[in-house]
N, C-alpha and C. Protein backbone atom coordinates (compact mmCIF):
# COMPACT_ATOMS: atom_id res chain seq x y z
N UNK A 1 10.32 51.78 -4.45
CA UNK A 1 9.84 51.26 -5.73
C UNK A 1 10.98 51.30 -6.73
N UNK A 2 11.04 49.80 -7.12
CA UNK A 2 12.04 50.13 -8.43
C UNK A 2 11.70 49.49 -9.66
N UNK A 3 11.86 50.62 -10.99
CA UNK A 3 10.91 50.18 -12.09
C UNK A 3 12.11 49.04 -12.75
N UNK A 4 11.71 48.36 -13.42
CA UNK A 4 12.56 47.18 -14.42
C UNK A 4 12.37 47.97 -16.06
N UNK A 5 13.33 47.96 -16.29
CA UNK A 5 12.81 48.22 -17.93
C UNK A 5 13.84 48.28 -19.04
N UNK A 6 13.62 48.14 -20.14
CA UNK A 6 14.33 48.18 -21.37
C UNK A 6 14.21 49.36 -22.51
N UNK A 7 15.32 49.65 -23.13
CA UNK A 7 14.72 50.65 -23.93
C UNK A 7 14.73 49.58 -25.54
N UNK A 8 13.88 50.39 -26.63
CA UNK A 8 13.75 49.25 -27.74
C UNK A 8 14.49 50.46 -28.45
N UNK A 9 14.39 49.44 -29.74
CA UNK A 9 15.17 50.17 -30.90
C UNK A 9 14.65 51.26 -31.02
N UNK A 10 13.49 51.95 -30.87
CA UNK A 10 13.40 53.21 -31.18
C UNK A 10 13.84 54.57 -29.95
N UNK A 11 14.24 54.02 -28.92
CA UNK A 11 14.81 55.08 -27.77
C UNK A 11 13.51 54.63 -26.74
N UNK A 12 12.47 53.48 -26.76
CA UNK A 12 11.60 54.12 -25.84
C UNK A 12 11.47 52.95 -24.66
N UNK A 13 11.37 53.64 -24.01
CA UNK A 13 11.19 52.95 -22.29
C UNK A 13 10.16 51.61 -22.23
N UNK A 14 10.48 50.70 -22.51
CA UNK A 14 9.51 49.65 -22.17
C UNK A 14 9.74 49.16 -20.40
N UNK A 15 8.27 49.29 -19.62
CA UNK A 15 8.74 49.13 -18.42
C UNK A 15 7.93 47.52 -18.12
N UNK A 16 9.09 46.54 -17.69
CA UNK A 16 8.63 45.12 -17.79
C UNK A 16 8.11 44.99 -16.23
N UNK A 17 8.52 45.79 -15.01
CA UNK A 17 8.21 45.83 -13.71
C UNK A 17 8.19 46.93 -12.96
N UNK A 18 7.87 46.67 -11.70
CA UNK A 18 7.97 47.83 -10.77
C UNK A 18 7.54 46.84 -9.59
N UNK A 19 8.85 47.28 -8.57
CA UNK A 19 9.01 45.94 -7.31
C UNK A 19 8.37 47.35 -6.18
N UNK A 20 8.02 47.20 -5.68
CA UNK A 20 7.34 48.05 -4.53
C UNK A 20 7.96 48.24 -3.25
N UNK A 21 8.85 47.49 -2.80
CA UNK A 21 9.45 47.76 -2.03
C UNK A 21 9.77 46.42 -0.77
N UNK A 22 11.00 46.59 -0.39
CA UNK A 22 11.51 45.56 0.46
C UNK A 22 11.32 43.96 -0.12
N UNK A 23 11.71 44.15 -1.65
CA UNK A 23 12.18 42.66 -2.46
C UNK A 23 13.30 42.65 -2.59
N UNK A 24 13.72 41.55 -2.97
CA UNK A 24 14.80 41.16 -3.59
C UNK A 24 14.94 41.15 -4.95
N UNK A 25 15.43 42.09 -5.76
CA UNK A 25 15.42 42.58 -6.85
C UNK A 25 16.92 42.41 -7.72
N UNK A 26 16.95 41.77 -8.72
CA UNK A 26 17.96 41.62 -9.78
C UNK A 26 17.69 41.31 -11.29
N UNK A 27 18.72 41.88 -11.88
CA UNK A 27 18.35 41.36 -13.26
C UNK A 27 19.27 39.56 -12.98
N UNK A 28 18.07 38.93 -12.88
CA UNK A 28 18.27 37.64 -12.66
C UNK A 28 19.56 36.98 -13.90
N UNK A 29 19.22 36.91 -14.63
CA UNK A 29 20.29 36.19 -16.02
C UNK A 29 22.12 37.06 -15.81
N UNK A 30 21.85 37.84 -15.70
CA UNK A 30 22.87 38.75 -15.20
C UNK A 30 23.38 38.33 -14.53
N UNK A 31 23.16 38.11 -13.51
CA UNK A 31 23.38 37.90 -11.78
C UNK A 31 24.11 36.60 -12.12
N UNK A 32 22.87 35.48 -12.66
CA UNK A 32 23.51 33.73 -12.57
C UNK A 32 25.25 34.01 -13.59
N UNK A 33 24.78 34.67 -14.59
CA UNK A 33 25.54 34.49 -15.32
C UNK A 33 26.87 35.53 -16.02
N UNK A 34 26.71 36.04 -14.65
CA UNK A 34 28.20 37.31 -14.15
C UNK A 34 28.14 38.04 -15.91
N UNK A 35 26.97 38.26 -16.56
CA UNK A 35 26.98 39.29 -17.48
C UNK A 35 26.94 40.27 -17.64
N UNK A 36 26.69 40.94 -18.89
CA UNK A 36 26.26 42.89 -18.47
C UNK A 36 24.50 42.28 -19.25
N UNK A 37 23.76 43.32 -19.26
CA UNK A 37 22.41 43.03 -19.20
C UNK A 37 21.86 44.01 -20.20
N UNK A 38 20.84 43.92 -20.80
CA UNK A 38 20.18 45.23 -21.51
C UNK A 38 18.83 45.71 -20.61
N UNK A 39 18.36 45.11 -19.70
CA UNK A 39 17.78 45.42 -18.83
C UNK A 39 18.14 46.76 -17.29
N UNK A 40 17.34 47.81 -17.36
CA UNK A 40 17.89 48.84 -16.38
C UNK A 40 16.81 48.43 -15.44
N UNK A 41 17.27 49.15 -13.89
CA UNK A 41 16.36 49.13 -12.96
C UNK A 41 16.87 50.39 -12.08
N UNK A 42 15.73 51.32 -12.03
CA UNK A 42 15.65 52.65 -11.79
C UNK A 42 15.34 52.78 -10.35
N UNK A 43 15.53 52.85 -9.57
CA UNK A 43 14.54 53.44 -7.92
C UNK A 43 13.86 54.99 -8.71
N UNK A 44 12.44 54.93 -8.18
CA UNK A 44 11.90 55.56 -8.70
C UNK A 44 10.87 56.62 -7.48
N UNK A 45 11.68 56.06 -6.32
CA UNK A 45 11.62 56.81 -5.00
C UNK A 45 12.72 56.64 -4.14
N UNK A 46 12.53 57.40 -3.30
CA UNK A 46 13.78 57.01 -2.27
C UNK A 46 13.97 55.70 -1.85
N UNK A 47 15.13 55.14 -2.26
CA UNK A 47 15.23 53.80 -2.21
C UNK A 47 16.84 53.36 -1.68
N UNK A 48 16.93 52.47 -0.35
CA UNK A 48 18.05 51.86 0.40
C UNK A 48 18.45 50.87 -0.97
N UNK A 49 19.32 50.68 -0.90
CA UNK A 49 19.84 49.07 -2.06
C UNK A 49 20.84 48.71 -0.84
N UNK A 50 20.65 47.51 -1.41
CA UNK A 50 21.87 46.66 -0.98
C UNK A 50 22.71 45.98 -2.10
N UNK A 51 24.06 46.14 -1.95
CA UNK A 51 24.51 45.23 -3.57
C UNK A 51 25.04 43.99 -3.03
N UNK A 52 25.21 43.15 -3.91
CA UNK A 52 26.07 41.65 -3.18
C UNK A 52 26.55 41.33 -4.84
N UNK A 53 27.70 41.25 -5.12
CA UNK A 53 28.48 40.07 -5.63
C UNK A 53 27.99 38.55 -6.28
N UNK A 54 27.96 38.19 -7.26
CA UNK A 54 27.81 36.63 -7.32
C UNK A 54 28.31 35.79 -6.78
N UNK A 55 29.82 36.12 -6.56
CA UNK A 55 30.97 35.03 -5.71
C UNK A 55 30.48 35.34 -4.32
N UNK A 56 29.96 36.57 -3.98
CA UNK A 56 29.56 36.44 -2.12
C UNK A 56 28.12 35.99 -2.22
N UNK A 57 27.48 36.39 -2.82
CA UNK A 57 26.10 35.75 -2.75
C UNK A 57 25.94 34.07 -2.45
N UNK A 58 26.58 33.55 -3.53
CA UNK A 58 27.08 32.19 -3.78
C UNK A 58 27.50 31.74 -2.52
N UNK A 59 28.90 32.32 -1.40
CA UNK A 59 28.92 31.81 -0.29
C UNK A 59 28.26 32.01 1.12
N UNK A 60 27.67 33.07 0.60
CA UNK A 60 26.75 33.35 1.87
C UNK A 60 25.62 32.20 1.58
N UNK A 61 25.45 31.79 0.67
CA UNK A 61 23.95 31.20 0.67
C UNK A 61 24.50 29.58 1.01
N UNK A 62 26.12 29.20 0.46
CA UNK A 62 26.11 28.13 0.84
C UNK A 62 26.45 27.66 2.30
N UNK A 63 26.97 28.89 2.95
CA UNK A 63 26.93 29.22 4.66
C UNK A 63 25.89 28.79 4.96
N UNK A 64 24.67 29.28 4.50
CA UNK A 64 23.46 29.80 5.64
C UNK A 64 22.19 29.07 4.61
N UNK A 65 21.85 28.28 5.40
CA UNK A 65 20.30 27.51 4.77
C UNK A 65 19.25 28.23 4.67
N UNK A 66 19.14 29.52 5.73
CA UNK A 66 17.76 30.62 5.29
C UNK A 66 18.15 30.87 3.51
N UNK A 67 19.40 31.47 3.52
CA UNK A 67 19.55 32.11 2.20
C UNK A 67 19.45 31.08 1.19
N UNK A 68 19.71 30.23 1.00
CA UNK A 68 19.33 28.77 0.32
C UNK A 68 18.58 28.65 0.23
N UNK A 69 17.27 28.84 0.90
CA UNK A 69 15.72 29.03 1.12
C UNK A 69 15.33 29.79 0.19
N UNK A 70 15.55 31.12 1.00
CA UNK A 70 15.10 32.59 0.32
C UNK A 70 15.65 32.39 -1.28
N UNK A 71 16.75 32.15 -1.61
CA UNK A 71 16.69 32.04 -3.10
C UNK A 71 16.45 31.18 -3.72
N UNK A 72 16.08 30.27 -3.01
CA UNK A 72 15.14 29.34 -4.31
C UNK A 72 13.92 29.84 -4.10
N UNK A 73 13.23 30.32 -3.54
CA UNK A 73 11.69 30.77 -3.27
C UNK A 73 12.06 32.24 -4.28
N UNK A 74 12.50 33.23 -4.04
CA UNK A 74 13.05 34.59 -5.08
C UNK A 74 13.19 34.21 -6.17
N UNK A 75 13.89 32.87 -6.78
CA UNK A 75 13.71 32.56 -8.18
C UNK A 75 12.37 32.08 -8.83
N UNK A 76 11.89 30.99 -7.67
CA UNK A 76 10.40 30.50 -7.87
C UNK A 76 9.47 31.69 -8.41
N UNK A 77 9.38 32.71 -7.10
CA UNK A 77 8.33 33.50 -7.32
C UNK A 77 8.69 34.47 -9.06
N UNK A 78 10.08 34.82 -9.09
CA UNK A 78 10.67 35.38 -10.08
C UNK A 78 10.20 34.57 -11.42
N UNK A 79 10.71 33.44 -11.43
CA UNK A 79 10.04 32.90 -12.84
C UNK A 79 8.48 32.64 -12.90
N UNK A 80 7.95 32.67 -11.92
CA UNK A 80 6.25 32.06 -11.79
C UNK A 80 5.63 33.68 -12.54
N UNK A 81 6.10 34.54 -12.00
CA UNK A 81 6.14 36.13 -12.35
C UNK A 81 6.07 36.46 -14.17
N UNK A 82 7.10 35.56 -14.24
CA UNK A 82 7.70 35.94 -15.56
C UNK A 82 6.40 34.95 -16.69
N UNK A 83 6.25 33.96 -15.88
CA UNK A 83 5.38 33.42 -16.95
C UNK A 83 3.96 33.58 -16.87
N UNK A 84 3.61 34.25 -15.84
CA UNK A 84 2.14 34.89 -15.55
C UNK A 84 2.41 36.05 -16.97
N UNK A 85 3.05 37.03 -16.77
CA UNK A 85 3.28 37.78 -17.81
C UNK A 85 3.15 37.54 -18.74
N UNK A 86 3.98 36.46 -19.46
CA UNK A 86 4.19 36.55 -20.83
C UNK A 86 3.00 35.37 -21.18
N UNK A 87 2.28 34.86 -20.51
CA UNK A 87 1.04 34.01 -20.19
C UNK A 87 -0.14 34.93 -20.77
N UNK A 88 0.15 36.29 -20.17
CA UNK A 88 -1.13 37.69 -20.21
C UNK A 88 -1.33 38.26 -21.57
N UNK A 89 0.52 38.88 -21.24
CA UNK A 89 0.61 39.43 -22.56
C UNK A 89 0.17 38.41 -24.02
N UNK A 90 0.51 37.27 -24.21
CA UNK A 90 -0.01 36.84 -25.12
C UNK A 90 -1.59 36.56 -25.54
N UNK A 91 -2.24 35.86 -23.90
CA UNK A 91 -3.30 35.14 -24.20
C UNK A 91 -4.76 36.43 -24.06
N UNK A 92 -4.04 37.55 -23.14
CA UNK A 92 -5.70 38.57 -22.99
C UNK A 92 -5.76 39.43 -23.56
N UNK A 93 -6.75 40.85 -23.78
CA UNK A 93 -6.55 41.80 -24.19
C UNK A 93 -6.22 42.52 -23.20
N UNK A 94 -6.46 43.76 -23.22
CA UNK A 94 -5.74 44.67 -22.80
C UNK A 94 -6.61 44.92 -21.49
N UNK A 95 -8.29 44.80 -21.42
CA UNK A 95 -9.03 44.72 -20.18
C UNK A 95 -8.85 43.81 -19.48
N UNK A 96 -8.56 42.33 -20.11
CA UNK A 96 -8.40 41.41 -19.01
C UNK A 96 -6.89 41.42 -18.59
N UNK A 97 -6.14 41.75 -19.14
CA UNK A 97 -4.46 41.90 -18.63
C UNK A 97 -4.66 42.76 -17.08
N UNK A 98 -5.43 44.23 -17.13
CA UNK A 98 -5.62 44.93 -16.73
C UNK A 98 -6.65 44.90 -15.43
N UNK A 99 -7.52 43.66 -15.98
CA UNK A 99 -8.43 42.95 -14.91
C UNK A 99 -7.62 41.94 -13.84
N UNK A 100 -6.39 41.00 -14.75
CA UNK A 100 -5.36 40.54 -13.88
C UNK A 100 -5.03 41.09 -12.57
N UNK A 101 -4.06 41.72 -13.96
CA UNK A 101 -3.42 43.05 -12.54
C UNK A 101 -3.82 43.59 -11.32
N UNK A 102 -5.26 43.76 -11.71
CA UNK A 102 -5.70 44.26 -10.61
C UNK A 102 -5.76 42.96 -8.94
N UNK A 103 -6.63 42.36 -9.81
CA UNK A 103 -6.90 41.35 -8.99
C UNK A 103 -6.02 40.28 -8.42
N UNK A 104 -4.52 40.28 -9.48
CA UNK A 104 -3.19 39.81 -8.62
C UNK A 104 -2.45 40.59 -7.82
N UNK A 105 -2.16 41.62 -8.56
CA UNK A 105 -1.21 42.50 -7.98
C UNK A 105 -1.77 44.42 -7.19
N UNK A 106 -2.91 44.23 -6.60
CA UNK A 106 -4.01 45.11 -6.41
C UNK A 106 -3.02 46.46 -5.95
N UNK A 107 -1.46 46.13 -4.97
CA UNK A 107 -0.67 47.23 -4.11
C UNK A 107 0.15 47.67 -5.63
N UNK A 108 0.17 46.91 -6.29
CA UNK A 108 0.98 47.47 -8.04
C UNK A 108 -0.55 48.74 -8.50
N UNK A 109 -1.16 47.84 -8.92
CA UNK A 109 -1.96 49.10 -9.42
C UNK A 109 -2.43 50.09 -8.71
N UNK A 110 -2.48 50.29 -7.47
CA UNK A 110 -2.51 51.86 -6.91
C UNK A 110 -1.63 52.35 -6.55
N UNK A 111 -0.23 51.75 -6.50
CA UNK A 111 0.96 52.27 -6.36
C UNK A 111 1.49 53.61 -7.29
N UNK A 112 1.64 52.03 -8.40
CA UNK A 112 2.37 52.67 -9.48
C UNK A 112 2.23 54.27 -10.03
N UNK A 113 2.84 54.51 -10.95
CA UNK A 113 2.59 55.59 -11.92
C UNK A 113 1.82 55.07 -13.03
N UNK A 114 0.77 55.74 -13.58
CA UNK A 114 -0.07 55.01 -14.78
C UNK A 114 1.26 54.97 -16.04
N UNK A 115 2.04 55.82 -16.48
CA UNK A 115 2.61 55.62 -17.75
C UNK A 115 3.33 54.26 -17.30
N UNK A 116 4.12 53.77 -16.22
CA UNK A 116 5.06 52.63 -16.39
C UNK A 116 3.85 51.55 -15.89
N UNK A 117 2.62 51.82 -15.39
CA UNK A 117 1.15 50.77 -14.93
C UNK A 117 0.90 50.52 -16.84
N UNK A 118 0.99 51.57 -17.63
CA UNK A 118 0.39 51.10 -18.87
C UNK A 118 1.74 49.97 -19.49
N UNK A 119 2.73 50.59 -19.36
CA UNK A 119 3.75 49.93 -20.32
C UNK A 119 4.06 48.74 -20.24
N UNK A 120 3.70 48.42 -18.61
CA UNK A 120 4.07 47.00 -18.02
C UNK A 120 2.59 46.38 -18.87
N UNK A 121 1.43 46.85 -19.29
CA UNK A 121 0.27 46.30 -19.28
C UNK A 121 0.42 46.27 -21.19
N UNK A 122 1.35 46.85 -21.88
CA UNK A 122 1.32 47.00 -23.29
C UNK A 122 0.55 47.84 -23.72
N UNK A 123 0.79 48.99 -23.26
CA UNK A 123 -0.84 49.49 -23.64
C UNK A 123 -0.45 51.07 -23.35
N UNK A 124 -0.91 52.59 -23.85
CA UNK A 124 -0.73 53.65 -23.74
C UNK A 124 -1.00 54.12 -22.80
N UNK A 125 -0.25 55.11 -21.92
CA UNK A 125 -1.17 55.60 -20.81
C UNK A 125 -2.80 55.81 -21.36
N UNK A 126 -3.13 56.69 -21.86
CA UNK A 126 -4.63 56.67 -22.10
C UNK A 126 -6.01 55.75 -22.61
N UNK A 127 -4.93 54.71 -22.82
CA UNK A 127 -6.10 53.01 -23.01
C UNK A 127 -6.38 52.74 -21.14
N UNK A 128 -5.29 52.94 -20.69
CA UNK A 128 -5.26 52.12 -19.31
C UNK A 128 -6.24 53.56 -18.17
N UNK A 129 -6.40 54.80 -18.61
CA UNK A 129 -6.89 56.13 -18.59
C UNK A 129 -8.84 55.07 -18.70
N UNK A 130 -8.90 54.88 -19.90
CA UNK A 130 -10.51 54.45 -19.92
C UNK A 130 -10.74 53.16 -19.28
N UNK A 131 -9.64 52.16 -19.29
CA UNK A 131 -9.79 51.12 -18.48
C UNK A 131 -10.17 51.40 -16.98
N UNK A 132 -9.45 52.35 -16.63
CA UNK A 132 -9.71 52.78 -15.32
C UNK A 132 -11.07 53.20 -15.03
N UNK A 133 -11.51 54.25 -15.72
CA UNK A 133 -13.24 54.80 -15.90
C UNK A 133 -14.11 53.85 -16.07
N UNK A 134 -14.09 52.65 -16.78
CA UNK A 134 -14.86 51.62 -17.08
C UNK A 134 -15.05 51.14 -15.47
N UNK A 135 -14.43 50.55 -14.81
CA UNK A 135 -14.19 50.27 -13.50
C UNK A 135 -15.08 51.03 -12.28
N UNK A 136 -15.00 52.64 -12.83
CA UNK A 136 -16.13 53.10 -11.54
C UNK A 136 -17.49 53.24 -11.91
């Protein structure tokens, strides 16, 4: 598991993800665009990485048509991701964000840890605490 996250102006951990394991994981904008990032990504268990380069990435993928594949499908799913999110965060409250979640991402919400399950959801550990109780 590796969490995605930012810290804000006041020192505090906003966590935008948590990949569960055996993805392909990057701070995407970074990556295309050989930058430094304000985005961290933590392993938050024992976790293998693999690193790759932009300039090797770039020729391995133009080698090999799987990888040509695989990363246009990794960006697909990556931005489809990104705008489910910011789709949530704007349009639900905090039960239906939470009702989402569940029902998209069901191995996220019993995975996770509730404080980075709330942060990804906007919400305090203890809102996402009664959300949970409502449920049984």
């Amino acid at each position: 598991m590796c969490r995605h996250f930012y810290i804000n102006d006041n020192g505090d951990e906003i966590t935008r993800w948590v990949s569960l394991g055996n993805e392909f994981i990057t701070s995407l904008g970074s990556f295309i665009k050989k930058t430094k990032t304000n985005e961290n990504i933590q392993a938050i268990i024992p976790t293998k990485i693999l690193v790759a380069q932009k300039e090797d990435w770039d020729v391995f993928c133009k080698d090999h048509e799987f990888a040509r594949i695989f990363w246009t499908r990794a960006i697909e799913e990556y931005l489809i991701g990104m705008e489910e999110r910011v789709s949530s965060l704007i349009a639900l409250n905090a039960k239906n964000r939470f009702e989402y979640l569940r029902n998209r991402y069901p191995k996220l919400v019993m995975n996770v840890p509730d404080k980075y399950l709330a942060s990804i959801l906007g919400i305090e550990p203890r809102h996402l605490s009664r959300l949970r109780a409502d449920k049984k």
